[in-house]
C-alpha atoms as a PDB file:
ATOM      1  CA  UNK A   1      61.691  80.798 -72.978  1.00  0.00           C
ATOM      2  CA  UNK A   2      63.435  78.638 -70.294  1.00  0.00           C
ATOM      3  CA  UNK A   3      66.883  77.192 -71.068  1.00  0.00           C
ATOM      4  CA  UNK A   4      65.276  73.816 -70.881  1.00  0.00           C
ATOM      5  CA  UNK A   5      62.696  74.780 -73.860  1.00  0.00           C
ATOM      6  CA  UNK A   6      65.781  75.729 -75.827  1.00  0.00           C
ATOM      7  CA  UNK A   7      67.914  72.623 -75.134  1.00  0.00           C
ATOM      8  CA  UNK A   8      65.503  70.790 -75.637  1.00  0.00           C
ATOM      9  CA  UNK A   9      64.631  72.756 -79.235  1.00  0.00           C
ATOM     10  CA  UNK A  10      67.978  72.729 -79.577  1.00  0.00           C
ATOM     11  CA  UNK A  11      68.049  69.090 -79.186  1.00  0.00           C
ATOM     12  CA  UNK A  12      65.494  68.738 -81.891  1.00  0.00           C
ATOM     13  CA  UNK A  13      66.902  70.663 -84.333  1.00  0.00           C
ATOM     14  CA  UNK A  14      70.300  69.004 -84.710  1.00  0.00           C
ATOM     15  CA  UNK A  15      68.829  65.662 -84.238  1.00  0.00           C
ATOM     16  CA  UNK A  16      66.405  66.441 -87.416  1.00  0.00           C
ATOM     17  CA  UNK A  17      69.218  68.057 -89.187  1.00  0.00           C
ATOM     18  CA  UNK A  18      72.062  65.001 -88.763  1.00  0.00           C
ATOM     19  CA  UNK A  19      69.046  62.699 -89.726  1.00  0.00           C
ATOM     20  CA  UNK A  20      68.365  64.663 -93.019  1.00  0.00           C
ATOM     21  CA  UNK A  21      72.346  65.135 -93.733  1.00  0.00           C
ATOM     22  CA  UNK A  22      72.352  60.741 -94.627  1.00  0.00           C
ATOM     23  CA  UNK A  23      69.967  60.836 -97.803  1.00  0.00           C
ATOM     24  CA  UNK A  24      71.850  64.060 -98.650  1.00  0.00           C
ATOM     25  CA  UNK A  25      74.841  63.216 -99.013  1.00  0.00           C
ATOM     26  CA  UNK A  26      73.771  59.607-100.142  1.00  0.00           C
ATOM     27  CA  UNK A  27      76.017  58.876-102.796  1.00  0.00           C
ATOM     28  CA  UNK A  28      78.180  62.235-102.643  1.00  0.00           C
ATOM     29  CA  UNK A  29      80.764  61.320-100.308  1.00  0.00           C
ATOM     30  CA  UNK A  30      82.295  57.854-100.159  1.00  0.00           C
ATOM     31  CA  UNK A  31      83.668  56.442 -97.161  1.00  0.00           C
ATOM     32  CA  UNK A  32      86.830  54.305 -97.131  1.00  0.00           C
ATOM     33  CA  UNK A  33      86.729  50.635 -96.616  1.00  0.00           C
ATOM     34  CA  UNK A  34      88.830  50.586 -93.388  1.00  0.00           C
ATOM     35  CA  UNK A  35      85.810  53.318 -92.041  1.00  0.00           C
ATOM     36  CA  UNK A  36      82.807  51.545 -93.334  1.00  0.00           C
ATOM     37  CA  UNK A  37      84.403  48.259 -91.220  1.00  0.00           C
ATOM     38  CA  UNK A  38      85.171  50.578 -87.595  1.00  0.00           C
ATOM     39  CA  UNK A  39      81.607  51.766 -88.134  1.00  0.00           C
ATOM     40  CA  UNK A  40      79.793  48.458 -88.500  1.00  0.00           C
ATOM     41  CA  UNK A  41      82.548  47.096 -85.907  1.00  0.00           C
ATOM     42  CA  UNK A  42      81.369  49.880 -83.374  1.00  0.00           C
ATOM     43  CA  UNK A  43      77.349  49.265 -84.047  1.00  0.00           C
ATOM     44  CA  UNK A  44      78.688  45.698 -83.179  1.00  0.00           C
ATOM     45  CA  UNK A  45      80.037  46.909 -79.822  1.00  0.00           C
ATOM     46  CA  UNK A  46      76.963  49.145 -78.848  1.00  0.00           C
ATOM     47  CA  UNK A  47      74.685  46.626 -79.231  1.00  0.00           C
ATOM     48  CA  UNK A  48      76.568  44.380 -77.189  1.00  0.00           C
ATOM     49  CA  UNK A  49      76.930  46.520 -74.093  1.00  0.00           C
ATOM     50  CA  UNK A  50      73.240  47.626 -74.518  1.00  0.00           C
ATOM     51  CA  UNK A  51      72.063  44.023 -74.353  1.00  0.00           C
ATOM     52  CA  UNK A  52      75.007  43.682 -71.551  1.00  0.00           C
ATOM     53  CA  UNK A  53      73.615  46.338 -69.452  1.00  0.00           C
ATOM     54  CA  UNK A  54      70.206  45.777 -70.051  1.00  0.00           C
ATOM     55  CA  UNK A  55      70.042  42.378 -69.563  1.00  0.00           C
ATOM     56  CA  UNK A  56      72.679  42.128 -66.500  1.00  0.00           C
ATOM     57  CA  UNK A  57      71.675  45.169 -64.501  1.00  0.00           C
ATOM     58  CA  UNK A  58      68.473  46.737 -62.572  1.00  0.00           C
ATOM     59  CA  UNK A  59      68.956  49.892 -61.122  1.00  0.00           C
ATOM     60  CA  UNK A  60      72.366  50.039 -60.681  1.00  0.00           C
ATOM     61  CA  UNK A  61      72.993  46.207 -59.329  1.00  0.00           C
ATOM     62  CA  UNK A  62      72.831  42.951 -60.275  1.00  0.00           C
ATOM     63  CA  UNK A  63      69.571  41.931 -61.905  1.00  0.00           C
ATOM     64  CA  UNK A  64      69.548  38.307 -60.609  1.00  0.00           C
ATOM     65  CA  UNK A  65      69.772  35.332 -62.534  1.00  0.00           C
ATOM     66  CA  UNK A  66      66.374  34.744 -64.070  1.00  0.00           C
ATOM     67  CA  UNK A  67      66.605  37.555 -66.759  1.00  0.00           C
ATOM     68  CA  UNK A  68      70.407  36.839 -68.258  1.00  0.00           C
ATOM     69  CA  UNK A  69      68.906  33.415 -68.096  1.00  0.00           C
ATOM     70  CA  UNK A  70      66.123  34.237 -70.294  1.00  0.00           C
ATOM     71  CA  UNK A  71      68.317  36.655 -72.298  1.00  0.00           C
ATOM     72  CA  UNK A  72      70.520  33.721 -72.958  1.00  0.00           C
ATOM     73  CA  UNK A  73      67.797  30.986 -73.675  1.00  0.00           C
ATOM     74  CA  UNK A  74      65.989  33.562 -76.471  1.00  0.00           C
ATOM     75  CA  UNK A  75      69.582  34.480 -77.799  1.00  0.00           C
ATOM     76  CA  UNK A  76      70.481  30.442 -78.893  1.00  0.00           C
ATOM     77  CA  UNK A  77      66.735  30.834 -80.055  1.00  0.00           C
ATOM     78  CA  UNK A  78      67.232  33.684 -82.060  1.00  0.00           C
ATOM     79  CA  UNK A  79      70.828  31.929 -83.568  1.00  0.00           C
ATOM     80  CA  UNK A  80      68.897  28.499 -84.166  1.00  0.00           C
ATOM     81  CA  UNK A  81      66.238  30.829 -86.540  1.00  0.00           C
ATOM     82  CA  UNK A  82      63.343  30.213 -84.559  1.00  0.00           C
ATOM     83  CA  UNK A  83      60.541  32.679 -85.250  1.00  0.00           C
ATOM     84  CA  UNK A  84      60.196  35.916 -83.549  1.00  0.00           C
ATOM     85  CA  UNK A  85      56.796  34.855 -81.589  1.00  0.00           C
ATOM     86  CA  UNK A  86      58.868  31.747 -79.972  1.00  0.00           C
ATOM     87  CA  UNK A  87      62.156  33.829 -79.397  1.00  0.00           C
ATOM     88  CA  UNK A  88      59.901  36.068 -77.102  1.00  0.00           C
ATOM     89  CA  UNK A  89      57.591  33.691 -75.509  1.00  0.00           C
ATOM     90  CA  UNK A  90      60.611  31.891 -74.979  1.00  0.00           C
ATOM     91  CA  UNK A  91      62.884  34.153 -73.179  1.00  0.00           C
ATOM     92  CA  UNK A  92      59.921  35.564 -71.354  1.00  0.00           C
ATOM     93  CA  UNK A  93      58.868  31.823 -70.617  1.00  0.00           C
ATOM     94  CA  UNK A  94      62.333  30.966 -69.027  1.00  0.00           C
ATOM     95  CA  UNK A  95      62.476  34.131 -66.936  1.00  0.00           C
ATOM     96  CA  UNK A  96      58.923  33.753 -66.013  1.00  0.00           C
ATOM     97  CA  UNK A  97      59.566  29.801 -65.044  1.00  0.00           C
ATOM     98  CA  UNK A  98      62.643  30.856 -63.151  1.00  0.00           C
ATOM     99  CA  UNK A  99      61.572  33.689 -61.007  1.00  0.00           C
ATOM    100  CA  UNK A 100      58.929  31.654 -59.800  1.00  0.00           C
ATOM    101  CA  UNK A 101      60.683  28.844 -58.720  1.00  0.00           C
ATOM    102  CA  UNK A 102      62.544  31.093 -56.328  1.00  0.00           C
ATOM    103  CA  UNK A 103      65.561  32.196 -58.979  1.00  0.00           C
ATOM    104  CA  UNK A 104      65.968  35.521 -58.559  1.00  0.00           C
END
């Protein structure tokens, strides 16, 4: 077996066990107020820098300004409650719109 097949088993293993060790412990071990509001705080903070980087970056640079522009347009969607279908179509929409004017 390579050392790649065992990472990788490895991998699998522990990701299967730390999933399993939630409904576990469910109810067993209570977590102090101050740590339940770091650990919503830091899901917070990941999802911001993976919308960040996903939205402002393409392979290392500068993604242009069509897709933070689209980003931005389904994000004040999202926060005004439109539906899912128009959040999408929307974003996509302005990016689409933009790009093909010449934005890039």
């Amino acid at each position: 077996m390579s050392a790649t097949v065992a990472m990788i088993l490895a991998l699998a293993v522990g990701t299967y066990a730390f999933r399993l060790v939630g409904p576990a412990l469910h109810g067993r071990v209570e977590l102090p107020a101050r740590v339940q509001e770091l650990l919503s705080a830091g899901a917070i903070v990941l999802l911001t820098a993976l919308l960040a980087t996903g939205a402002l970056t393409e392979g290392g640079g500068f993604a242009g300004w069509a897709r933070p522009t689209g980003v931005l347009v389904g994000a004040v969607l999202a926060w005004r409650r439109a539906p899912f279908v128009v959040v999408v179509l929307g974003a996509a929409g302005t990016a689409a719109v933009l790009r093909a004017a010449g934005v890039a």
